[in-house]
PDB file of N, CA and C in Angstrom:
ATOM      1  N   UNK A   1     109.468  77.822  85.762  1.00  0.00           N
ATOM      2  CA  UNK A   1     108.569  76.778  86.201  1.00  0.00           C
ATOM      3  C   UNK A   1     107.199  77.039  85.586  1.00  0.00           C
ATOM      4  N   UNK A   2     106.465  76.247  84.975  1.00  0.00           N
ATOM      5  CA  UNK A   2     105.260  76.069  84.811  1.00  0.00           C
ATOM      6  C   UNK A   2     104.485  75.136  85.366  1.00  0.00           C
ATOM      7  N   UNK A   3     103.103  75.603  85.330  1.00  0.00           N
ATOM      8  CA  UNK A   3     102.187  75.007  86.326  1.00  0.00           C
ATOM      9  C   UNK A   3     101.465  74.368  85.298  1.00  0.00           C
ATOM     10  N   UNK A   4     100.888  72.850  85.735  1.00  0.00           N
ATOM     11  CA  UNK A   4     100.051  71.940  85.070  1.00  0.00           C
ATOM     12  C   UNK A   4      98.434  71.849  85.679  1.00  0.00           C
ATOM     13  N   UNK A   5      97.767  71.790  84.690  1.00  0.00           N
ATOM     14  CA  UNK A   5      95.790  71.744  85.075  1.00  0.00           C
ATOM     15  C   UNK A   5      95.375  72.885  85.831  1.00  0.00           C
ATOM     16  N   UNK A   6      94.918  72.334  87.015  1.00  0.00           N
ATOM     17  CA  UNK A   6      94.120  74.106  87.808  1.00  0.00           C
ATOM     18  C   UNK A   6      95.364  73.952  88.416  1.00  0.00           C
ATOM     19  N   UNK A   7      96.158  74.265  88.709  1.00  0.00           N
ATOM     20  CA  UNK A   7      97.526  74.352  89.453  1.00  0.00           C
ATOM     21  C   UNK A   7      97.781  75.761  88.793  1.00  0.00           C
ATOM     22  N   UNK A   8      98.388  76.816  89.873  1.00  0.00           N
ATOM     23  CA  UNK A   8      99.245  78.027  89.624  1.00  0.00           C
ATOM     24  C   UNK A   8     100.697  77.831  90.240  1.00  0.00           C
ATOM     25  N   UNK A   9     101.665  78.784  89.674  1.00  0.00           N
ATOM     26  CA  UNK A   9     102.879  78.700  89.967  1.00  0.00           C
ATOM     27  C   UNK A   9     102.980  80.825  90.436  1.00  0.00           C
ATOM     28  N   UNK A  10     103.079  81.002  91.934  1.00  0.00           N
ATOM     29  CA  UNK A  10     103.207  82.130  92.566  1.00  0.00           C
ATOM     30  C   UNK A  10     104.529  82.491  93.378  1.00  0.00           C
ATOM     31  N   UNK A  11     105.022  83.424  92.958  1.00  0.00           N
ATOM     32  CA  UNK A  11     106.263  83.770  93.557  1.00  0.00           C
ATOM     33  C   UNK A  11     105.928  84.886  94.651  1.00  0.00           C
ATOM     34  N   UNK A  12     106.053  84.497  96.088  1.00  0.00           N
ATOM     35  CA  UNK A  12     105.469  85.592  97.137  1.00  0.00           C
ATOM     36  C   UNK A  12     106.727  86.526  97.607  1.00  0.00           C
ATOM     37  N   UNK A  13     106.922  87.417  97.110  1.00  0.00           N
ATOM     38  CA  UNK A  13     108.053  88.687  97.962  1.00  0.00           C
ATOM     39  C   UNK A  13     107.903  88.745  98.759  1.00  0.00           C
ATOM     40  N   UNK A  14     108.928  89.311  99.748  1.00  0.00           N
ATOM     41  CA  UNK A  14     109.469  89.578 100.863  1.00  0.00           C
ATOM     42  C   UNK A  14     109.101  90.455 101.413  1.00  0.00           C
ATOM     43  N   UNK A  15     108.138  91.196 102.423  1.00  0.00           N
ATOM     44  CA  UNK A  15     107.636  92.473 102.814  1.00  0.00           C
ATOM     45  C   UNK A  15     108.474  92.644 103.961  1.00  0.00           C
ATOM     46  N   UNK A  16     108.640  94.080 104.130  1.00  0.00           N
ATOM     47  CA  UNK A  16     109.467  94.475 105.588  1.00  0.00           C
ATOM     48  C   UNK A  16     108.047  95.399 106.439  1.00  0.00           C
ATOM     49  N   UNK A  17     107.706  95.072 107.385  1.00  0.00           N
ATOM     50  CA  UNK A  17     106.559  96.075 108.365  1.00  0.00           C
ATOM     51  C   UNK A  17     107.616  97.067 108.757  1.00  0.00           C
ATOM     52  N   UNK A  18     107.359  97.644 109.743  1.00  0.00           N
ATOM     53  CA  UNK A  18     107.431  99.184 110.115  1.00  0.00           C
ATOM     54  C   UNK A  18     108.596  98.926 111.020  1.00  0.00           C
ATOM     55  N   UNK A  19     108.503  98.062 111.639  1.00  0.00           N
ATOM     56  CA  UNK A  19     109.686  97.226 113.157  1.00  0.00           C
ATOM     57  C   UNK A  19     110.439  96.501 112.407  1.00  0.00           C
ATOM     58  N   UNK A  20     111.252  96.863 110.933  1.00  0.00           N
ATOM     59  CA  UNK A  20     112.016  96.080 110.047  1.00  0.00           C
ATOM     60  C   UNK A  20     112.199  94.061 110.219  1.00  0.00           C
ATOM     61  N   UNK A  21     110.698  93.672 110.445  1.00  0.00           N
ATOM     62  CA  UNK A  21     110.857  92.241 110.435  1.00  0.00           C
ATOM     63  C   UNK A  21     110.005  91.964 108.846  1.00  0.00           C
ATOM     64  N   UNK A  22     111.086  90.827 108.615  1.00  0.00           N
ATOM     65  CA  UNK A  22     110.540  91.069 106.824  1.00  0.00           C
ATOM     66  C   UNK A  22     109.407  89.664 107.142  1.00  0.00           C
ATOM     67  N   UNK A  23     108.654  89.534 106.318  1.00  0.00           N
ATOM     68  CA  UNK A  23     107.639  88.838 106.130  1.00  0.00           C
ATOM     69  C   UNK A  23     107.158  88.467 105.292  1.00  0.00           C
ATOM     70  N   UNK A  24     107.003  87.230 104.963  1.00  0.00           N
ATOM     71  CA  UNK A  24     106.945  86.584 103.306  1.00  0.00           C
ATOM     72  C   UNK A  24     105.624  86.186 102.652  1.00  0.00           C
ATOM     73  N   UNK A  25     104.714  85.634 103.596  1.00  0.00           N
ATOM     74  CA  UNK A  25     103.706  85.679 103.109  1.00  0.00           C
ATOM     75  C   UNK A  25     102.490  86.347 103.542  1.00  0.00           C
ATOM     76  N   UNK A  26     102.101  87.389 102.890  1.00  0.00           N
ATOM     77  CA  UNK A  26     101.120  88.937 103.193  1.00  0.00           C
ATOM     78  C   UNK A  26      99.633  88.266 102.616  1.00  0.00           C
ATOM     79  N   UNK A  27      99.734  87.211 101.773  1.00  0.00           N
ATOM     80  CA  UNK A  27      99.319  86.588 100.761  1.00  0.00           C
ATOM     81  C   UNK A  27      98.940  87.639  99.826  1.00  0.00           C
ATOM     82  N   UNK A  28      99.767  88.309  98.883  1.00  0.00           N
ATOM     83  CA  UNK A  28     100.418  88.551  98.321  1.00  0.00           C
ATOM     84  C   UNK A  28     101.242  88.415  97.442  1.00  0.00           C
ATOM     85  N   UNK A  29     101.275  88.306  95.664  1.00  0.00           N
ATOM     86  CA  UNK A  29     102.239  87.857  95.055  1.00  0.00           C
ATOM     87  C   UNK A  29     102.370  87.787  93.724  1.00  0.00           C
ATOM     88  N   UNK A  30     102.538  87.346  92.998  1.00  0.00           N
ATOM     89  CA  UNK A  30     102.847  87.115  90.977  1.00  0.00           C
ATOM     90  C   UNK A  30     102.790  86.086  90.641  1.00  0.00           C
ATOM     91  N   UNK A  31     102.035  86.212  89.480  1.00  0.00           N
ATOM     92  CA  UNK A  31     101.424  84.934  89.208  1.00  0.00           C
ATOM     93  C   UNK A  31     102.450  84.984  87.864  1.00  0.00           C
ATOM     94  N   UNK A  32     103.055  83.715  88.102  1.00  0.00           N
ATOM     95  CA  UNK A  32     104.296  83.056  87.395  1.00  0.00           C
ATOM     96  C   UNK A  32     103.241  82.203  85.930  1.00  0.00           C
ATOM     97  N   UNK A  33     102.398  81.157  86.161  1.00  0.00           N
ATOM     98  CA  UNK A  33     101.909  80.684  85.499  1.00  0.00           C
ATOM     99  C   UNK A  33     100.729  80.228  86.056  1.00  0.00           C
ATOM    100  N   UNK A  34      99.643  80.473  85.397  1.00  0.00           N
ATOM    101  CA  UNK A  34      98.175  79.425  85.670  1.00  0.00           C
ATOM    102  C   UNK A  34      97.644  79.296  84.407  1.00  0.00           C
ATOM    103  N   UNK A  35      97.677  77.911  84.212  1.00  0.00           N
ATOM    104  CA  UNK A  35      96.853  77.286  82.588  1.00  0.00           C
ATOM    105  C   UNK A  35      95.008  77.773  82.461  1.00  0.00           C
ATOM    106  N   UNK A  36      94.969  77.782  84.118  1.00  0.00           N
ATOM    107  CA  UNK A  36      93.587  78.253  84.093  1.00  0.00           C
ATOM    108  C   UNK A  36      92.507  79.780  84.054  1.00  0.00           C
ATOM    109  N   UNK A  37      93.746  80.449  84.383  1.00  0.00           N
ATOM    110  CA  UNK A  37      93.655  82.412  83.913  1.00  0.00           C
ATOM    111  C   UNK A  37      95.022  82.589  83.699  1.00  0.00           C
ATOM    112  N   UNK A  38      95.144  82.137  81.992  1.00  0.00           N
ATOM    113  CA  UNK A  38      96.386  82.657  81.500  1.00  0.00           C
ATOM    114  C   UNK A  38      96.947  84.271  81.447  1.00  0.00           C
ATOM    115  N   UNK A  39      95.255  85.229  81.357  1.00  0.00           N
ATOM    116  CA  UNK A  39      95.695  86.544  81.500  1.00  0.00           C
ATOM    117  C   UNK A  39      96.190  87.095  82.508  1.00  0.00           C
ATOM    118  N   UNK A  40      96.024  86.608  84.154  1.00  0.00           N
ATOM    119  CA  UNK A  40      96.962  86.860  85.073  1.00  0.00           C
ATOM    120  C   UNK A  40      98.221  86.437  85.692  1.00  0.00           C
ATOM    121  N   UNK A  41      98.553  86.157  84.269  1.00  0.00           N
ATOM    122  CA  UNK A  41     100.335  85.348  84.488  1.00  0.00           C
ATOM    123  C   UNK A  41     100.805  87.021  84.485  1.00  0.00           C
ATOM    124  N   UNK A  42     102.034  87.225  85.495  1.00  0.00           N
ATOM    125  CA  UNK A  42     103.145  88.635  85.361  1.00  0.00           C
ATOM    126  C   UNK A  42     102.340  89.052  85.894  1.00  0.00           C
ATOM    127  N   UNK A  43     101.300  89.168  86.653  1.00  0.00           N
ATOM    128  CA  UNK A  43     100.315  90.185  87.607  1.00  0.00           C
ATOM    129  C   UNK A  43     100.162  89.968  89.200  1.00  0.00           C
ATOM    130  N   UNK A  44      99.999  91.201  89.774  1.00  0.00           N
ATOM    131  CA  UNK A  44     100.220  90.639  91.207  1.00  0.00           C
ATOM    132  C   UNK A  44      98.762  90.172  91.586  1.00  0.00           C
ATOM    133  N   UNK A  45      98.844  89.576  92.411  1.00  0.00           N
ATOM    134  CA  UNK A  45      97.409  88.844  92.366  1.00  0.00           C
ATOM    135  C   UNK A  45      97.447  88.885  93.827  1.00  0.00           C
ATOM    136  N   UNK A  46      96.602  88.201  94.833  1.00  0.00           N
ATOM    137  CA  UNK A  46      96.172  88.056  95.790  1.00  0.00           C
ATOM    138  C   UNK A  46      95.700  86.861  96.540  1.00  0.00           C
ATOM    139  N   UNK A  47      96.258  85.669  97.281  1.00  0.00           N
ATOM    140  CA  UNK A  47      95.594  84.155  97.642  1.00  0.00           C
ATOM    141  C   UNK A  47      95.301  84.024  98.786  1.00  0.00           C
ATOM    142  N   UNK A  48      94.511  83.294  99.309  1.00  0.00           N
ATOM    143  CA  UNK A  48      94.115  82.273 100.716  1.00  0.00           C
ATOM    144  C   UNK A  48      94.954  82.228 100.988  1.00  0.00           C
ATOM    145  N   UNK A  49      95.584  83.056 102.471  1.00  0.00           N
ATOM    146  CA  UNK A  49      96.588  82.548 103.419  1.00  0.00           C
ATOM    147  C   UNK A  49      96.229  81.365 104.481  1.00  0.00           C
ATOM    148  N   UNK A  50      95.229  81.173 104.248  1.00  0.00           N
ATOM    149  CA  UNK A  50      94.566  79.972 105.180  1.00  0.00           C
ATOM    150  C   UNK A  50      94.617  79.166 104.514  1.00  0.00           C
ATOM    151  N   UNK A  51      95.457  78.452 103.501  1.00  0.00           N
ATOM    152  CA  UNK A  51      95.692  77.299 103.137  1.00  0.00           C
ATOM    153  C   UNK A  51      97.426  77.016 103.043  1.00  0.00           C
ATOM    154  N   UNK A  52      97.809  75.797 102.993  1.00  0.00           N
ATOM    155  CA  UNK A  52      99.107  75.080 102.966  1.00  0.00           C
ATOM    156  C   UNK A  52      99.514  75.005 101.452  1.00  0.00           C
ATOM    157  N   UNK A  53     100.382  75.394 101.157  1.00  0.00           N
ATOM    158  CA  UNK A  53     101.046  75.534  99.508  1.00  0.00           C
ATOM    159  C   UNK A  53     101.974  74.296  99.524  1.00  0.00           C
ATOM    160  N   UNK A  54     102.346  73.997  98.439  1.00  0.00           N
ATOM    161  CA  UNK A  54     104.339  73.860  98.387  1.00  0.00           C
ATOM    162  C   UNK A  54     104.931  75.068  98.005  1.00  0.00           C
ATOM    163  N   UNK A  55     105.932  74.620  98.284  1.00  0.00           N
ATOM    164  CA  UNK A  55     106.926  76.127  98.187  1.00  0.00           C
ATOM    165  C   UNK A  55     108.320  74.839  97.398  1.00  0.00           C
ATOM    166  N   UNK A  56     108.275  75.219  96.161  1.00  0.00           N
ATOM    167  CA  UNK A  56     109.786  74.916  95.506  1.00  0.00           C
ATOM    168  C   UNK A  56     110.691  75.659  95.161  1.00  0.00           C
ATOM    169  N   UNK A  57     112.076  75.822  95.137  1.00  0.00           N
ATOM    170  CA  UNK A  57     112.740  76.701  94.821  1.00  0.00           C
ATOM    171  C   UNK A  57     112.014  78.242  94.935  1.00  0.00           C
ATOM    172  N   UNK A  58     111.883  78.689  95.917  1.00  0.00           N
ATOM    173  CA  UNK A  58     111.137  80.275  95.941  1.00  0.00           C
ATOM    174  C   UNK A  58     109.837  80.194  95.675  1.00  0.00           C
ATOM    175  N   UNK A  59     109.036  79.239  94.622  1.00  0.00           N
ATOM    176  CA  UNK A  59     107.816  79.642  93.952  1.00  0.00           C
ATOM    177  C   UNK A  59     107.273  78.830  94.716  1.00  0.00           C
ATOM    178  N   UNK A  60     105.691  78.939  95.058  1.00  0.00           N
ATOM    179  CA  UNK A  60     104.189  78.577  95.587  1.00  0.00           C
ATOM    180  C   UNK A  60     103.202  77.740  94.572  1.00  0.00           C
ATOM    181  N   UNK A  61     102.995  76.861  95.060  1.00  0.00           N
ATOM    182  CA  UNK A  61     102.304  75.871  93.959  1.00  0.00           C
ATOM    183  C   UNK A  61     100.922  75.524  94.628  1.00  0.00           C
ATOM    184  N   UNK A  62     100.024  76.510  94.060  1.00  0.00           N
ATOM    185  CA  UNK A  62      98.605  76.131  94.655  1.00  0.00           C
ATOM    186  C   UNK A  62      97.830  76.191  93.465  1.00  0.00           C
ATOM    187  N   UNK A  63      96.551  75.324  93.789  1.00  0.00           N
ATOM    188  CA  UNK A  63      95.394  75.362  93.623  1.00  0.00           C
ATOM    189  C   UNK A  63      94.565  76.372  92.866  1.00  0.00           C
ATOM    190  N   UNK A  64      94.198  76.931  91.475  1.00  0.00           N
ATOM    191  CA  UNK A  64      93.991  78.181  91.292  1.00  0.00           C
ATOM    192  C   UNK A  64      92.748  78.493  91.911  1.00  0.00           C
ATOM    193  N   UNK A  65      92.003  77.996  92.490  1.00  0.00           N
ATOM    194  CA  UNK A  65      91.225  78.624  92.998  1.00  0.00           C
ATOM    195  C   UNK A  65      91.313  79.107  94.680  1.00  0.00           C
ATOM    196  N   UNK A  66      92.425  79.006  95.284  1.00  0.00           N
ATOM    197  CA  UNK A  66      92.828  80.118  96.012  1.00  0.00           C
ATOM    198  C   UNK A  66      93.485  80.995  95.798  1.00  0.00           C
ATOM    199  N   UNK A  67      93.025  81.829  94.400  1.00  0.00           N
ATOM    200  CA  UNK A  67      94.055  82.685  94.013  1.00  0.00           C
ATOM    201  C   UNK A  67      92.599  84.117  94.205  1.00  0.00           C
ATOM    202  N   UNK A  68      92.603  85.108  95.030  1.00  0.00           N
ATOM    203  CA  UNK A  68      91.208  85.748  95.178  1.00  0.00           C
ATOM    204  C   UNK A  68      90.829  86.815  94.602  1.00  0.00           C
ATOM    205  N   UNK A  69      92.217  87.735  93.908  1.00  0.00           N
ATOM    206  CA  UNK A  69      91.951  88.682  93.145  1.00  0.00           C
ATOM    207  C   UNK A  69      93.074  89.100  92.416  1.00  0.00           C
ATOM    208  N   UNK A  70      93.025  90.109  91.544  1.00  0.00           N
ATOM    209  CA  UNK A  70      94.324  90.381  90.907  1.00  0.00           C
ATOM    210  C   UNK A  70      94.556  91.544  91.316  1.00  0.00           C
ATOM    211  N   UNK A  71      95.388  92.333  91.491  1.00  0.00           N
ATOM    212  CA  UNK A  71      96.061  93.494  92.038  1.00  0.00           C
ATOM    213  C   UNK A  71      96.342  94.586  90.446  1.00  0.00           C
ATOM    214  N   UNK A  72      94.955  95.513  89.556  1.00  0.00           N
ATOM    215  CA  UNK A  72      95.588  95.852  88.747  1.00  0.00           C
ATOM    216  C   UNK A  72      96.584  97.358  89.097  1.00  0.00           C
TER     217      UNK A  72
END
Protein backbone atom coordinates (compact mmCIF):
# COMPACT_ATOMS: atom_id res chain seq x y z
CA UNK A 1 0.00 0.00 0.00
CA UNK A 2 1.08 3.43 -0.66
CA UNK A 3 0.08 6.58 0.73
CA UNK A 4 -0.99 9.71 -1.42
CA UNK A 5 -0.13 13.77 -0.45
CA UNK A 6 0.41 14.37 3.45
CA UNK A 7 -1.20 10.99 4.03
CA UNK A 8 1.09 8.11 5.76
CA UNK A 9 0.54 4.45 5.49
CA UNK A 10 1.51 2.82 9.36
CA UNK A 11 1.43 -0.67 10.29
CA UNK A 12 0.85 -0.76 14.34
CA UNK A 13 2.10 -4.29 16.05
CA UNK A 14 0.69 -6.10 18.49
CA UNK A 15 2.16 -5.49 22.10
CA UNK A 16 1.58 -8.06 24.95
CA UNK A 17 1.81 -6.04 28.77
CA UNK A 18 2.91 -8.03 31.66
CA UNK A 19 -0.95 -9.66 32.43
CA UNK A 20 -0.49 -11.27 28.74
CA UNK A 21 -3.38 -8.90 27.22
CA UNK A 22 -2.02 -7.98 23.78
CA UNK A 23 -2.61 -4.46 22.73
CA UNK A 24 -2.46 -2.87 19.42
CA UNK A 25 -2.27 0.49 19.58
CA UNK A 26 0.78 1.81 22.09
CA UNK A 27 0.88 4.45 19.32
CA UNK A 28 3.59 2.90 18.18
CA UNK A 29 4.60 1.63 14.75
CA UNK A 30 6.35 1.56 10.94
CA UNK A 31 6.09 3.75 8.69
CA UNK A 32 5.07 1.80 5.49
CA UNK A 33 4.97 4.96 3.27
CA UNK A 34 4.79 8.89 3.66
CA UNK A 35 5.34 11.04 0.36
CA UNK A 36 5.94 13.69 2.91
CA UNK A 37 9.20 12.22 5.05
CA UNK A 38 10.19 9.72 2.57
CA UNK A 39 13.32 9.05 4.89
CA UNK A 40 11.11 7.53 7.59
CA UNK A 41 9.51 4.92 5.44
CA UNK A 42 10.82 1.11 7.24
CA UNK A 43 11.32 3.10 10.59
CA UNK A 44 9.51 2.81 13.73
CA UNK A 45 8.11 5.99 14.37
CA UNK A 46 5.74 7.21 16.97
CA UNK A 47 1.79 8.96 16.44
CA UNK A 48 -1.15 10.80 18.22
CA UNK A 49 -3.16 8.22 19.89
CA UNK A 50 -5.70 10.88 20.38
CA UNK A 51 -6.77 10.86 17.00
CA UNK A 52 -9.17 8.42 14.78
CA UNK A 53 -7.20 6.66 11.79
CA UNK A 54 -8.57 4.21 9.15
CA UNK A 55 -7.34 1.02 9.59
CA UNK A 56 -7.32 -1.08 6.07
CA UNK A 57 -6.24 -4.42 5.76
CA UNK A 58 -3.82 -4.20 9.03
CA UNK A 59 -2.32 -0.75 7.93
CA UNK A 60 -3.25 2.92 9.56
CA UNK A 61 -3.89 5.71 7.25
CA UNK A 62 -3.24 9.05 8.88
CA UNK A 63 -2.44 12.39 8.44
CA UNK A 64 1.44 12.89 8.50
CA UNK A 65 1.41 15.23 10.80
CA UNK A 66 0.35 13.03 13.61
CA UNK A 67 3.22 11.13 13.13
CA UNK A 68 5.52 12.69 16.46
CA UNK A 69 8.81 11.12 16.28
CA UNK A 70 10.89 8.45 14.83
CA UNK A 71 12.17 5.69 17.01
CA UNK A 72 16.06 5.54 15.81
Amino acid sequence: MKAVGEYAVVVIENTTNSSGIQIKNDGEGVCISCPNFPDIEGKSIVVDTNQKYTEVSGYMIMHSKFIMAVIE
